[in-house]
C-alpha atoms as a PDB file:
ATOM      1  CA  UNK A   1      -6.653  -6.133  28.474  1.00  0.00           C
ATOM      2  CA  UNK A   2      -9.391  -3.718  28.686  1.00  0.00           C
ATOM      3  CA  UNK A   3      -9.950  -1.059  26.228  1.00  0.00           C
ATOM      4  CA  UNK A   4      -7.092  -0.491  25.123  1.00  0.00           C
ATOM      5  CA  UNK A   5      -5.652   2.338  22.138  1.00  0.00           C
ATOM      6  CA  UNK A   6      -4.590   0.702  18.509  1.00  0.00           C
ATOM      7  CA  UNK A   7      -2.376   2.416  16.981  1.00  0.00           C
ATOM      8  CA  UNK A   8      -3.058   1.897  13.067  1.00  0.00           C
ATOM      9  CA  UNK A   9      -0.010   2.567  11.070  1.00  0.00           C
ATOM     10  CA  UNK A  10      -0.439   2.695   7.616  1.00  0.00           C
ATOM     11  CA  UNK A  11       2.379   3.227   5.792  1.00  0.00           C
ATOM     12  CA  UNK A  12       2.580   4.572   2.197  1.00  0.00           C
ATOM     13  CA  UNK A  13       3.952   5.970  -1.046  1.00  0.00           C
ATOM     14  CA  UNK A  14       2.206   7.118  -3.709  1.00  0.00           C
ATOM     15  CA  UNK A  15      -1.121   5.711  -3.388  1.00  0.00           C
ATOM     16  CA  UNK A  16      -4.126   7.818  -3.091  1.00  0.00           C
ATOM     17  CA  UNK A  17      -6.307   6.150  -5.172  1.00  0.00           C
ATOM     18  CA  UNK A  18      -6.672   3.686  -2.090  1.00  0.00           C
ATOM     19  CA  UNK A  19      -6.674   6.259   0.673  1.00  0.00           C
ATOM     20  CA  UNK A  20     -10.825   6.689   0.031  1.00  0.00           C
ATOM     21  CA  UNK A  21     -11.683   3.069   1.294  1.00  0.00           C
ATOM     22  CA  UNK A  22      -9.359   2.424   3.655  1.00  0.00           C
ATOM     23  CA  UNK A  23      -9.696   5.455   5.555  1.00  0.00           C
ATOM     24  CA  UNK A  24     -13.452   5.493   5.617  1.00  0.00           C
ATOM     25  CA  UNK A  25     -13.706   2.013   6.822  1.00  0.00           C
ATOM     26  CA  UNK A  26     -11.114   2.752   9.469  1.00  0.00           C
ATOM     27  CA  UNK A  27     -14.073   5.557  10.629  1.00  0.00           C
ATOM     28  CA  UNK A  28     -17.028   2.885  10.736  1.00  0.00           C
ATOM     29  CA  UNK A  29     -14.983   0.545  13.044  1.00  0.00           C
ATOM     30  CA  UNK A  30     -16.949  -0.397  15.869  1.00  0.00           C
ATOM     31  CA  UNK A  31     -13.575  -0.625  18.274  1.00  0.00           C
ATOM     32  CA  UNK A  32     -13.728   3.398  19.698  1.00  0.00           C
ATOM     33  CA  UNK A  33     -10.157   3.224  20.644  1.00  0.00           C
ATOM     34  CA  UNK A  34      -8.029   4.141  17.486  1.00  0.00           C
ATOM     35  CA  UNK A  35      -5.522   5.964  16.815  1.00  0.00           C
ATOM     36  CA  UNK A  36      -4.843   6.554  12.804  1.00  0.00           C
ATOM     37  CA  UNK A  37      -1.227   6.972  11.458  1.00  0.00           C
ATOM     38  CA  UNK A  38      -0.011   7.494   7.627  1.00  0.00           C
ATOM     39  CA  UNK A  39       3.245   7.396   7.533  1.00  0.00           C
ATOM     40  CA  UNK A  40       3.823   8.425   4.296  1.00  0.00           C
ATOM     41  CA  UNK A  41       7.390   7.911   2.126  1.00  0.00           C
ATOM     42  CA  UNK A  42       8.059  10.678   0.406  1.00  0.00           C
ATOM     43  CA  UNK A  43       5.078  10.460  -1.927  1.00  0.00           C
ATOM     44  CA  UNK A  44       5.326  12.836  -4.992  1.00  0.00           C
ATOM     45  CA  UNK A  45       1.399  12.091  -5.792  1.00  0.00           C
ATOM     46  CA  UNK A  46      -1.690  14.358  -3.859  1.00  0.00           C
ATOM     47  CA  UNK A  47      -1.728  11.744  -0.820  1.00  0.00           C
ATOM     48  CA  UNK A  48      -0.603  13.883   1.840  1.00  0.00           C
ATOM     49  CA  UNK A  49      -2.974  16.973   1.223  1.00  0.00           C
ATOM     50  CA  UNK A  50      -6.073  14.742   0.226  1.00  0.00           C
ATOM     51  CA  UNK A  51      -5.169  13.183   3.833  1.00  0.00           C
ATOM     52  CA  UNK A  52      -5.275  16.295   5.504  1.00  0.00           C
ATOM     53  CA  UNK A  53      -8.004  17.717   3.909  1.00  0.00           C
ATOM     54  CA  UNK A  54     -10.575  14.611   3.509  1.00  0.00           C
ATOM     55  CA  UNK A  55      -9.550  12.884   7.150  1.00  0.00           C
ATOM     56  CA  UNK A  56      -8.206  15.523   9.235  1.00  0.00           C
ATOM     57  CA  UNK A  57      -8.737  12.961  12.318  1.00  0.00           C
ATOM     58  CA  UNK A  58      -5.434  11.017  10.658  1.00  0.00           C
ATOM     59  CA  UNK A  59      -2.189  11.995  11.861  1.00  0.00           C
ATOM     60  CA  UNK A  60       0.029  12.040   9.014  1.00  0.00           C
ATOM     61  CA  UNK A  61       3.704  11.743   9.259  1.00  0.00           C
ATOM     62  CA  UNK A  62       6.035  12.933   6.889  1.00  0.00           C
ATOM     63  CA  UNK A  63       9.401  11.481   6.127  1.00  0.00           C
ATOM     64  CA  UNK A  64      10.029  13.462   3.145  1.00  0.00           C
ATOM     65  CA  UNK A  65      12.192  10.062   1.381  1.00  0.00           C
ATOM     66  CA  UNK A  66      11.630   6.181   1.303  1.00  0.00           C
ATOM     67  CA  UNK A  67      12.683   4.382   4.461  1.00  0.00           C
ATOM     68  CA  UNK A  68      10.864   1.277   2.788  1.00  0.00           C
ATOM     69  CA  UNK A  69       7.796  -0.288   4.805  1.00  0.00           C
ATOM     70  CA  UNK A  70      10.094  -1.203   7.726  1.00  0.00           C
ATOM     71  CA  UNK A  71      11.822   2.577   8.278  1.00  0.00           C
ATOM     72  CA  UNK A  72       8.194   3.542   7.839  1.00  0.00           C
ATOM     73  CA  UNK A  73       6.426   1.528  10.636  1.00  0.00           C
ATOM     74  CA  UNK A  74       9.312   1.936  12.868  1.00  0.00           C
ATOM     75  CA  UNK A  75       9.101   5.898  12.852  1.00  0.00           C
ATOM     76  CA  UNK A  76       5.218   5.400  12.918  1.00  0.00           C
ATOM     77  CA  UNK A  77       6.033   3.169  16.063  1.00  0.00           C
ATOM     78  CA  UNK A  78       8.620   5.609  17.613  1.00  0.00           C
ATOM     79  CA  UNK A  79       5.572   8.699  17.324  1.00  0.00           C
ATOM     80  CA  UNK A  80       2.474   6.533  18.466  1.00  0.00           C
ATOM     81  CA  UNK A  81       0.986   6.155  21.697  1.00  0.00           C
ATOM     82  CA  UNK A  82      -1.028   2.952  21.409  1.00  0.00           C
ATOM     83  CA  UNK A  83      -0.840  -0.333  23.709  1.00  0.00           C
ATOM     84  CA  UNK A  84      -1.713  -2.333  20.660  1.00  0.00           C
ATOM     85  CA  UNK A  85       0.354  -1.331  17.260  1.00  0.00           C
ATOM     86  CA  UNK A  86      -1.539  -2.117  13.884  1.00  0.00           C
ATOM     87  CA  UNK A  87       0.082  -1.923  10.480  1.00  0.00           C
ATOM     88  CA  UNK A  88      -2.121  -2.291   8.118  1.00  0.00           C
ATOM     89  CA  UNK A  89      -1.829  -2.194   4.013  1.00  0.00           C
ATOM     90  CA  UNK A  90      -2.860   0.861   2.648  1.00  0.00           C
ATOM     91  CA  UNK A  91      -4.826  -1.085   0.307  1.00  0.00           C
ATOM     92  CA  UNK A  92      -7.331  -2.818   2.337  1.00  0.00           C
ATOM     93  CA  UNK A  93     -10.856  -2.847   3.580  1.00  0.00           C
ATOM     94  CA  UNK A  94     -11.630  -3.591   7.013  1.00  0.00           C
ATOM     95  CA  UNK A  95     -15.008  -4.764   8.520  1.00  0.00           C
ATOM     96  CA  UNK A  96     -16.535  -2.668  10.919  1.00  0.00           C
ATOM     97  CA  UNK A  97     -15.577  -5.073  13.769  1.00  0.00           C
ATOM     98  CA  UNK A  98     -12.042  -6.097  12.580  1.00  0.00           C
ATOM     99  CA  UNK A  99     -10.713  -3.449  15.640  1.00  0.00           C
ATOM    100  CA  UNK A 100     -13.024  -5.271  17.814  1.00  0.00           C
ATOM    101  CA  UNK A 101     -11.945  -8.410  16.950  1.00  0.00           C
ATOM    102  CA  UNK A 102      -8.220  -8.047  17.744  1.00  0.00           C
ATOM    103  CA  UNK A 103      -9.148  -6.654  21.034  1.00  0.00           C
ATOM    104  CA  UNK A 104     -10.738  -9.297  22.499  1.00  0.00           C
ATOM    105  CA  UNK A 105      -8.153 -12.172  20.594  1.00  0.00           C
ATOM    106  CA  UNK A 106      -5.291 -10.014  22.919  1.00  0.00           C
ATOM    107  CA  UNK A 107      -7.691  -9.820  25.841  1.00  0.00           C
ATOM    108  CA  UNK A 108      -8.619 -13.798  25.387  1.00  0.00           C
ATOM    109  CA  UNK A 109      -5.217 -14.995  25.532  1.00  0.00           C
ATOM    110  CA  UNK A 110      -2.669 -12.576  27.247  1.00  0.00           C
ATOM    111  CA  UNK A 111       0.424 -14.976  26.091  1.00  0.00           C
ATOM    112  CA  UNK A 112      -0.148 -13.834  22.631  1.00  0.00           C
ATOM    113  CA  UNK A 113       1.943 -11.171  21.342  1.00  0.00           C
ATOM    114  CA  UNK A 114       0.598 -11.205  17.746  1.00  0.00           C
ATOM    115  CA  UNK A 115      -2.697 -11.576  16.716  1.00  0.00           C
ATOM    116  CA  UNK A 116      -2.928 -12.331  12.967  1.00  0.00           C
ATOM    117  CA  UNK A 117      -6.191 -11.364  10.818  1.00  0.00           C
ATOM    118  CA  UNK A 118      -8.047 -12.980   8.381  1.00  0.00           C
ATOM    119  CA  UNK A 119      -7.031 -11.281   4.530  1.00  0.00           C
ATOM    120  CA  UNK A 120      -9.639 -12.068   2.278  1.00  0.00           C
ATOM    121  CA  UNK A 121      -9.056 -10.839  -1.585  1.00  0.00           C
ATOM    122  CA  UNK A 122     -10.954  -7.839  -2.730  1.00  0.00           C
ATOM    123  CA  UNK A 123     -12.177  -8.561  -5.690  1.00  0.00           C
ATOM    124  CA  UNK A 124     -13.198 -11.891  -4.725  1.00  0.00           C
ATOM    125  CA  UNK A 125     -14.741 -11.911  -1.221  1.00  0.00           C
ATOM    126  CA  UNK A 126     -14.941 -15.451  -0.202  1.00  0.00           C
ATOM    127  CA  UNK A 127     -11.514 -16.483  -1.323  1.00  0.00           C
ATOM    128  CA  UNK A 128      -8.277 -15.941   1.437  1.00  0.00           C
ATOM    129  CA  UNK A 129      -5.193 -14.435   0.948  1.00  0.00           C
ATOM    130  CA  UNK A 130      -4.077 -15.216   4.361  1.00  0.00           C
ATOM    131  CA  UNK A 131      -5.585 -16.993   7.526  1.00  0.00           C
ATOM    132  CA  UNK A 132      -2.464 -15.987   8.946  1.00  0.00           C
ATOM    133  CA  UNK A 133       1.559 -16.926   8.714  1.00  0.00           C
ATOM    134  CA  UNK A 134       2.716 -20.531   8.812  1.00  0.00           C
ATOM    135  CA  UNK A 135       6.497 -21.492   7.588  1.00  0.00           C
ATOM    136  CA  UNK A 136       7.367 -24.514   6.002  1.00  0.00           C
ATOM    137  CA  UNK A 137       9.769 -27.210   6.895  1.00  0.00           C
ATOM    138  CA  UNK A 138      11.450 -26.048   3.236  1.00  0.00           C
ATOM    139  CA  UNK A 139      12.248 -22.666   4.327  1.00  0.00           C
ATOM    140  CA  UNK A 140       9.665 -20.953   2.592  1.00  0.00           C
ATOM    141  CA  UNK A 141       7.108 -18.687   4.326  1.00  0.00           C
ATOM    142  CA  UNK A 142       3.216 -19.752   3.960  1.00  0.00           C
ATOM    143  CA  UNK A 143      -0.137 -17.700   3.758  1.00  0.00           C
ATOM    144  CA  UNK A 144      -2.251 -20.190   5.180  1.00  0.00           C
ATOM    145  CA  UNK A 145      -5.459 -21.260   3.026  1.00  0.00           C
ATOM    146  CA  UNK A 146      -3.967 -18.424   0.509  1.00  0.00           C
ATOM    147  CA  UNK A 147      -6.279 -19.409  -2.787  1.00  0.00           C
ATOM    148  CA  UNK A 148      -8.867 -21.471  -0.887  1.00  0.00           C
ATOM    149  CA  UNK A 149     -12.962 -20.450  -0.784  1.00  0.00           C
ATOM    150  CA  UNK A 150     -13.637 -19.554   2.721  1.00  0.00           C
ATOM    151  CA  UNK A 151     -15.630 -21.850   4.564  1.00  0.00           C
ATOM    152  CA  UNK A 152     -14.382 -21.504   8.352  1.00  0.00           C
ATOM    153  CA  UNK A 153     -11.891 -24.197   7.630  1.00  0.00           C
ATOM    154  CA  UNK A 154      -9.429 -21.790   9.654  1.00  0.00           C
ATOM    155  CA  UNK A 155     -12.196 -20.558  12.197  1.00  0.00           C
ATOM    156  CA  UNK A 156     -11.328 -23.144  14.881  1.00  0.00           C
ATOM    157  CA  UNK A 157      -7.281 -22.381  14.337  1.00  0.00           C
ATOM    158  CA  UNK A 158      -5.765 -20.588  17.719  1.00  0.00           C
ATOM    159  CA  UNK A 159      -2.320 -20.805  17.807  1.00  0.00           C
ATOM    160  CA  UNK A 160      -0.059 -20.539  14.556  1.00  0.00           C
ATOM    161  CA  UNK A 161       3.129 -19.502  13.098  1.00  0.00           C
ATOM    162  CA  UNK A 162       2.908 -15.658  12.873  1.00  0.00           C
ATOM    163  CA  UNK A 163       0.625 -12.853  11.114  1.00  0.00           C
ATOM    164  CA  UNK A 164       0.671 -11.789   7.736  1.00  0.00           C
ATOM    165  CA  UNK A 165       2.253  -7.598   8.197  1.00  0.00           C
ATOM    166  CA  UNK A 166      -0.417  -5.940   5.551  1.00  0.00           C
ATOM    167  CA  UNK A 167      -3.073  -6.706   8.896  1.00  0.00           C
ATOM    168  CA  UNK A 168      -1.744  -7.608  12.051  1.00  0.00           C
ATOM    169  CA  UNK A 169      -1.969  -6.371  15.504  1.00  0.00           C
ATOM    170  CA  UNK A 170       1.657  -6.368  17.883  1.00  0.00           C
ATOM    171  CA  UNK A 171       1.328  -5.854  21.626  1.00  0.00           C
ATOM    172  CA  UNK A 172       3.943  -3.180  21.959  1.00  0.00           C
ATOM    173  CA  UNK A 173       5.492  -4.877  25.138  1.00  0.00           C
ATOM    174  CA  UNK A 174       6.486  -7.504  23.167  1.00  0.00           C
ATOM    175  CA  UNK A 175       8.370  -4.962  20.412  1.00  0.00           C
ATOM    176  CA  UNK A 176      10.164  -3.472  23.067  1.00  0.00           C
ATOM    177  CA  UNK A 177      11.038  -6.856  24.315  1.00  0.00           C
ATOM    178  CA  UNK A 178      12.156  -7.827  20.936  1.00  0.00           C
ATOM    179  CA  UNK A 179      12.769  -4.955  18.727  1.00  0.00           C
ATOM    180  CA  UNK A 180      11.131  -3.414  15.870  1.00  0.00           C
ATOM    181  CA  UNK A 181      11.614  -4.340  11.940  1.00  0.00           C
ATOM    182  CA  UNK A 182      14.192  -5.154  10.653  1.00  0.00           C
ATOM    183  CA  UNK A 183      14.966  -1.934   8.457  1.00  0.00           C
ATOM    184  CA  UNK A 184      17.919  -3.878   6.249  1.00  0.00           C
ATOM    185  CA  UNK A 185      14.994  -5.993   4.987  1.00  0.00           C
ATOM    186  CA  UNK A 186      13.709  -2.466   3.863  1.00  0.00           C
ATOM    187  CA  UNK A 187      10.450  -4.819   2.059  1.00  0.00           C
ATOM    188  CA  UNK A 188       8.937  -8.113   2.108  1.00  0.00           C
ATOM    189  CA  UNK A 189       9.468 -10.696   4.615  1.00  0.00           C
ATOM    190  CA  UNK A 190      10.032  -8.242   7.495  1.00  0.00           C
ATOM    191  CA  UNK A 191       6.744  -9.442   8.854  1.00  0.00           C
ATOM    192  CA  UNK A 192       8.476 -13.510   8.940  1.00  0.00           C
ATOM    193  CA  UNK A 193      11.611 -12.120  10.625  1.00  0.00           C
ATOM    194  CA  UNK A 194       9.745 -10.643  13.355  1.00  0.00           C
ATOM    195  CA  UNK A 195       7.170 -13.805  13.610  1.00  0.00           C
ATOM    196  CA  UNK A 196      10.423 -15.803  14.097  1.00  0.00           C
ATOM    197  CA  UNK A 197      11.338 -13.485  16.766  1.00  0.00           C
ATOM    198  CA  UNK A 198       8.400 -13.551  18.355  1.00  0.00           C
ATOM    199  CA  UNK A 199       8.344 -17.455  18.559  1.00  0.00           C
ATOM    200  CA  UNK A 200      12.272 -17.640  19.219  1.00  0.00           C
ATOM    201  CA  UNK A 201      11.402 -15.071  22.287  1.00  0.00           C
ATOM    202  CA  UNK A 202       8.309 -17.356  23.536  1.00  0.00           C
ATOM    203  CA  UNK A 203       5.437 -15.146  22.484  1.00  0.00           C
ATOM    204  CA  UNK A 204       2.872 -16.872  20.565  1.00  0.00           C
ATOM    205  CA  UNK A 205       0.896 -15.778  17.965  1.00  0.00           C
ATOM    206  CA  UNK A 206      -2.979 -16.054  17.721  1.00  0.00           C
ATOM    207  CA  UNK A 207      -5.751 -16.162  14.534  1.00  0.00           C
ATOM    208  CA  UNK A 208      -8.720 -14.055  14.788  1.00  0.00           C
ATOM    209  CA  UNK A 209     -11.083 -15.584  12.322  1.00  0.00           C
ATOM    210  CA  UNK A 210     -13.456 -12.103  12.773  1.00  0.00           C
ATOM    211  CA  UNK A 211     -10.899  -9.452  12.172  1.00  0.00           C
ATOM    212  CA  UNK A 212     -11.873  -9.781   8.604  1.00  0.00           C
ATOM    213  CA  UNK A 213      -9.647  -7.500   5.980  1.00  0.00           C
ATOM    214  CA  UNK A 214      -9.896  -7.413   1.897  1.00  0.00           C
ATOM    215  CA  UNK A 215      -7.092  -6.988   0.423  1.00  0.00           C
ATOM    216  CA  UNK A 216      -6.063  -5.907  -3.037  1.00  0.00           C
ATOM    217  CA  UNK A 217      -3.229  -8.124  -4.071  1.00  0.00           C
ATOM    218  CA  UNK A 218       0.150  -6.316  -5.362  1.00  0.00           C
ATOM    219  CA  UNK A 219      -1.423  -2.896  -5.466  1.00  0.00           C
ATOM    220  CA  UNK A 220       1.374  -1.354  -4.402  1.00  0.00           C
ATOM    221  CA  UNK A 221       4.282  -3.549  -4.679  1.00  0.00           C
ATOM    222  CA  UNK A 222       4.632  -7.006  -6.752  1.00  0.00           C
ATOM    223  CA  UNK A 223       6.809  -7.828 -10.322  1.00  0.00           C
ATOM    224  CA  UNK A 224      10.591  -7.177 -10.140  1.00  0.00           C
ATOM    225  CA  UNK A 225      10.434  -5.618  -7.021  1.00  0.00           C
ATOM    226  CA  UNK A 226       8.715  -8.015  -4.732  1.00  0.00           C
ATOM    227  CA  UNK A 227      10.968 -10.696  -6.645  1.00  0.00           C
ATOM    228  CA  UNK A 228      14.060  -9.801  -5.824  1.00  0.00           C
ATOM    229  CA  UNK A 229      13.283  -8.386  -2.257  1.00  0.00           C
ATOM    230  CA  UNK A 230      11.513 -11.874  -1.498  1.00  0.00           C
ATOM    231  CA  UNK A 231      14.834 -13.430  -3.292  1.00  0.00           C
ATOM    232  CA  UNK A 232      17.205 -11.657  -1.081  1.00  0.00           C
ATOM    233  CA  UNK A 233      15.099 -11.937   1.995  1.00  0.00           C
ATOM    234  CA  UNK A 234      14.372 -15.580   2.532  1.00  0.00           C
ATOM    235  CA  UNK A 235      17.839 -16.553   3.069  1.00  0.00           C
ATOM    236  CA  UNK A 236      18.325 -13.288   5.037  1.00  0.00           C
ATOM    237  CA  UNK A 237      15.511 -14.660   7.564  1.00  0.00           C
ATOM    238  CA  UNK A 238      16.508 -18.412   7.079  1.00  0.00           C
ATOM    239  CA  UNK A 239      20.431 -17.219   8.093  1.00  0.00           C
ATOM    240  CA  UNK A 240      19.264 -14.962  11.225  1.00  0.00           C
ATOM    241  CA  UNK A 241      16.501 -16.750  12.951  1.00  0.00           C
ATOM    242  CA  UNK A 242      16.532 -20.822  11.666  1.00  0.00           C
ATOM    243  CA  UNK A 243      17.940 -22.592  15.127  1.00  0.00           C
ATOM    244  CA  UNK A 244      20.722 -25.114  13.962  1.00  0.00           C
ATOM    245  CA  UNK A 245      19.164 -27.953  14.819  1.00  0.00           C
ATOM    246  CA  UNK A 246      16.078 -27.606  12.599  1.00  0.00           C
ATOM    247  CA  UNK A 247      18.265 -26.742   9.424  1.00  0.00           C
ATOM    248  CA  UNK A 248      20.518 -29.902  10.003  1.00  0.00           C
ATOM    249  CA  UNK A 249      17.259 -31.698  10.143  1.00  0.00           C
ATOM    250  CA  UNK A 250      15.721 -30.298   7.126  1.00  0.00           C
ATOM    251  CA  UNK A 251      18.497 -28.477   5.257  1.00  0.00           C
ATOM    252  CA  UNK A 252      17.508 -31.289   1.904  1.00  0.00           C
ATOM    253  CA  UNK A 253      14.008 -29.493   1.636  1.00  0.00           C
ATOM    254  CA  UNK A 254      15.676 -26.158   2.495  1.00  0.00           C
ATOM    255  CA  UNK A 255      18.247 -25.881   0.283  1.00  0.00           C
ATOM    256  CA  UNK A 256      16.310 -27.752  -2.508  1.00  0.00           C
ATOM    257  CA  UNK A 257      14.153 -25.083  -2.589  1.00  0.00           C
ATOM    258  CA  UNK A 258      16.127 -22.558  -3.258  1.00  0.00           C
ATOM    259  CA  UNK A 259      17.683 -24.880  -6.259  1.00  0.00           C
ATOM    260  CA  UNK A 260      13.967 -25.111  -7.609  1.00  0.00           C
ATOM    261  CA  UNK A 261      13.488 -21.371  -7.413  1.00  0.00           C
ATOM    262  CA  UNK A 262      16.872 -20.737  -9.338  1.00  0.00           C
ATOM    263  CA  UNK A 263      16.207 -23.194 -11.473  1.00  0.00           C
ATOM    264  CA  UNK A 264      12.486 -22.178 -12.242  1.00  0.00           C
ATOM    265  CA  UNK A 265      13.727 -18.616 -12.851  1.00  0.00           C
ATOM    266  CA  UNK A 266      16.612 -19.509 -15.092  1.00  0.00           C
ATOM    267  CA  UNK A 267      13.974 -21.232 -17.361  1.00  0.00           C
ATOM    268  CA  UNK A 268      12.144 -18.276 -17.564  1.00  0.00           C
ATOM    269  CA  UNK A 269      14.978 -16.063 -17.784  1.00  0.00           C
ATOM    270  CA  UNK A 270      13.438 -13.997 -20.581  1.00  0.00           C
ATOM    271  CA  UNK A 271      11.098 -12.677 -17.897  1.00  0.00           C
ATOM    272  CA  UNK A 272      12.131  -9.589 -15.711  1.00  0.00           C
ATOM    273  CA  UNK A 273      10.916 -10.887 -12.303  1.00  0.00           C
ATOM    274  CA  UNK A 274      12.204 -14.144 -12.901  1.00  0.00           C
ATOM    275  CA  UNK A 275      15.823 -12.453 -13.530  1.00  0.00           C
ATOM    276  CA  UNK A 276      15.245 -10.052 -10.387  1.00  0.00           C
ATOM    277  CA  UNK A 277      14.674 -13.457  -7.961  1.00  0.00           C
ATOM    278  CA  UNK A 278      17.959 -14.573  -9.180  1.00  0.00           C
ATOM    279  CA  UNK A 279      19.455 -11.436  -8.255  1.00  0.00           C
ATOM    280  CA  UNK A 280      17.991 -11.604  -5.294  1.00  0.00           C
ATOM    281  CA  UNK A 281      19.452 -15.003  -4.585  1.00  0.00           C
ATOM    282  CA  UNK A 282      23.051 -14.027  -5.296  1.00  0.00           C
ATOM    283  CA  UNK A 283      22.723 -10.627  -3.285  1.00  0.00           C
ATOM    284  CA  UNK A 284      21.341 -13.129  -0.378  1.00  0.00           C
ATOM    285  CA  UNK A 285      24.001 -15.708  -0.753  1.00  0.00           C
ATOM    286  CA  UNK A 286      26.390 -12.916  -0.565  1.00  0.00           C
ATOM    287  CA  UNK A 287      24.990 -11.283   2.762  1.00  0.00           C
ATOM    288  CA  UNK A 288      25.050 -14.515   4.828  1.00  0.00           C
ATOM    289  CA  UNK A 289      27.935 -13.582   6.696  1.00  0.00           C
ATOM    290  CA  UNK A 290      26.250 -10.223   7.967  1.00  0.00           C
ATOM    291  CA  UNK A 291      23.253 -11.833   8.293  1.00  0.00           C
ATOM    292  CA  UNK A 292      24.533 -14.802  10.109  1.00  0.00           C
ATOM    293  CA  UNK A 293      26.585 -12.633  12.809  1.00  0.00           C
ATOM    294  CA  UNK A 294      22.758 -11.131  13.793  1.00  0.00           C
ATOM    295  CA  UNK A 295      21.871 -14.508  15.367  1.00  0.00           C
ATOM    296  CA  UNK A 296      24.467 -13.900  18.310  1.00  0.00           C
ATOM    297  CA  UNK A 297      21.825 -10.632  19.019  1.00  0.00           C
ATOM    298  CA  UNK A 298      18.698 -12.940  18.909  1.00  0.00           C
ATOM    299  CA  UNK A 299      16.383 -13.707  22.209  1.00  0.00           C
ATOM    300  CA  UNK A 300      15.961 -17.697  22.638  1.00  0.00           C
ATOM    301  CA  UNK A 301      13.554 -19.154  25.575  1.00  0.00           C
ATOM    302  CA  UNK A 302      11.958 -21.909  23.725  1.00  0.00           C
ATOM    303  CA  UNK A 303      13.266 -25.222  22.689  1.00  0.00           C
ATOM    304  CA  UNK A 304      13.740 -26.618  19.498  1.00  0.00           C
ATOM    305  CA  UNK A 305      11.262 -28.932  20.081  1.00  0.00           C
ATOM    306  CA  UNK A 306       8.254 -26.540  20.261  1.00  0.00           C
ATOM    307  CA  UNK A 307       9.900 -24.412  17.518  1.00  0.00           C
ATOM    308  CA  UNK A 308       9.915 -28.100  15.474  1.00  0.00           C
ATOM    309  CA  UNK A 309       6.090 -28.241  16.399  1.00  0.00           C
ATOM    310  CA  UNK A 310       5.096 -25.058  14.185  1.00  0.00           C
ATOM    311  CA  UNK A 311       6.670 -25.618  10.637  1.00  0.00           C
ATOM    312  CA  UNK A 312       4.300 -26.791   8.467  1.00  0.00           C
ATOM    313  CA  UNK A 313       4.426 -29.931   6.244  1.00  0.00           C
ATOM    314  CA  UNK A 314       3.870 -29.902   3.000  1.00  0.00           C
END
């Protein structure tokens, strides 16, 4: 692939105080190719008009209510015009050759439909949030090296489970091939449902070890809300992409799991995200049928055996 536009969609509510540093490292990219999109959700703070009138080269998109991350990106999607689409958290730093980087992962292997970055925490520099996706034999989606100093234990890594959605890069063949997020995931987890599309579809996904990112961990999401969404979502994901034959092989791990999670919140009931994963539990348990029928719509080239190759053992 040679030279081609990114689309970076960014999408947001009510979050300005971040908009400084992630816009101006956006400008000191290296990568000449971008194209900048906040799609903002019906923020009641100054974001849109500080936009405007402090980076007039970002194209800002108003949806005037919240759609939730996935309405957001997909509108973003639906009004971009890049080859490559990039969502990225709106509370991140890139390095100047993070664009770079993702380029020439896509251009180095042109199987790859997802290239996944390397999320290191803000605050503390050499410590990862994510060298990318991996998924567990349990059920339960991983941030590779997530805690770990960074030493280029992950550097060598090529192919892996999926990318982490606060910094990833989608070739937008593949989307239309596959579809866009989920929207009835509305937050958290959309990002595993699509890597398990991806991989169900037979795109792979690749790590680029210099499309470095800092992150800011929960700025913007996190407590109740990320509990109950991640709750709910797991067995949403688990119930439309898991093939069959790998939950009849691990459905022990899968299901005990779960158990562990209820049972960890219910000893910390007294605690309001530990009551809001429970809720999310129940109001997954009782959207399995729904979310069981979407498997008929799912794309499958690959066989069980490869998809058996990328969960990760624990």
């Amino acid at each position: 692939m040679s030279e081609p536009l990114l689309s970076v969609i960014i999408p947001h509510y009510n979050g300005v105080q971040h908009l400084a540093v992630c816009f101006n490292a956006l400008r000191c990219q290296t990568y000449p190719h971008l194209e900048i999109i906040l799609v903002d959700n019906g923020s009641s703070d100054e974001s849109v008009a500080y936009t405007r009138h402090n980076f007039p080269e970002v194209i800002v998109l108003e949806l005037g209510q919240n759609f939730g991350l996935t309405g957001a990106i997909n509108r973003a999607i639906a009004q971009s015009r890049g080859e490559v689409l990039v969502p990225l958290n709106n509370d991140t730093e890139v390095d100047p050759g993070w664009a770079q980087a993702l380029v020439e992962r896509l251009a180095e292997f042109p199987a790859a439909g997802i290239v996944a970055s390397k999320m290191l925490l803000f605050a503390e520099r050499n410590k990862i949030h994510s060298a990318g996706d991996g998924f567990g034999v349990n059920g339960i989606p991983i941030n590779r090296g997530v805690w770990q100093i960074d030493s280029g234990q992950f550097d060598a890594d090529t192919y892996i489970f999926g990318g982490c959605g606060g910094a990833v890069a989608y070739r937008r063949s593949m989307l239309n091939d596959i579809g866009l997020f989920d929207e009835d995931l509305f937050m958290y987890l959309e990002d595993v449902d699509l890597n398990w599309r991806a991989q169900l579809a037979g795109y792979k996904a690749v790590f680029a070890p210099r499309a470095v990112v800092y992150h800011h961990l929960s700025a913007t999401g996190g407590g109740v809300l990320a509990s109950y969404y991640t709750g709910r979502n797991t067995m949403f994901v688990l119930a439309k992409n898991l093939p069959g034959a790998i939950f009849r092989r691990h459905w022990p791990a899968i299901i005990g799991a779960q158990l562990k999670i209820a049972f960890d919140a219910l000893h910390a009931w007294r605690g309001a995200a530990a009551r809001a994963r429970l809720r999310g539990q129940l109001a997954g348990l009782l959207g399995l049928p729904r979310w069981l029928a979407k498997r008929q719509r799912q794309v499958k080239r690959v066989d069980d055996a490869y998809l058996e190759l990328l969960l990760t053992r624990t």
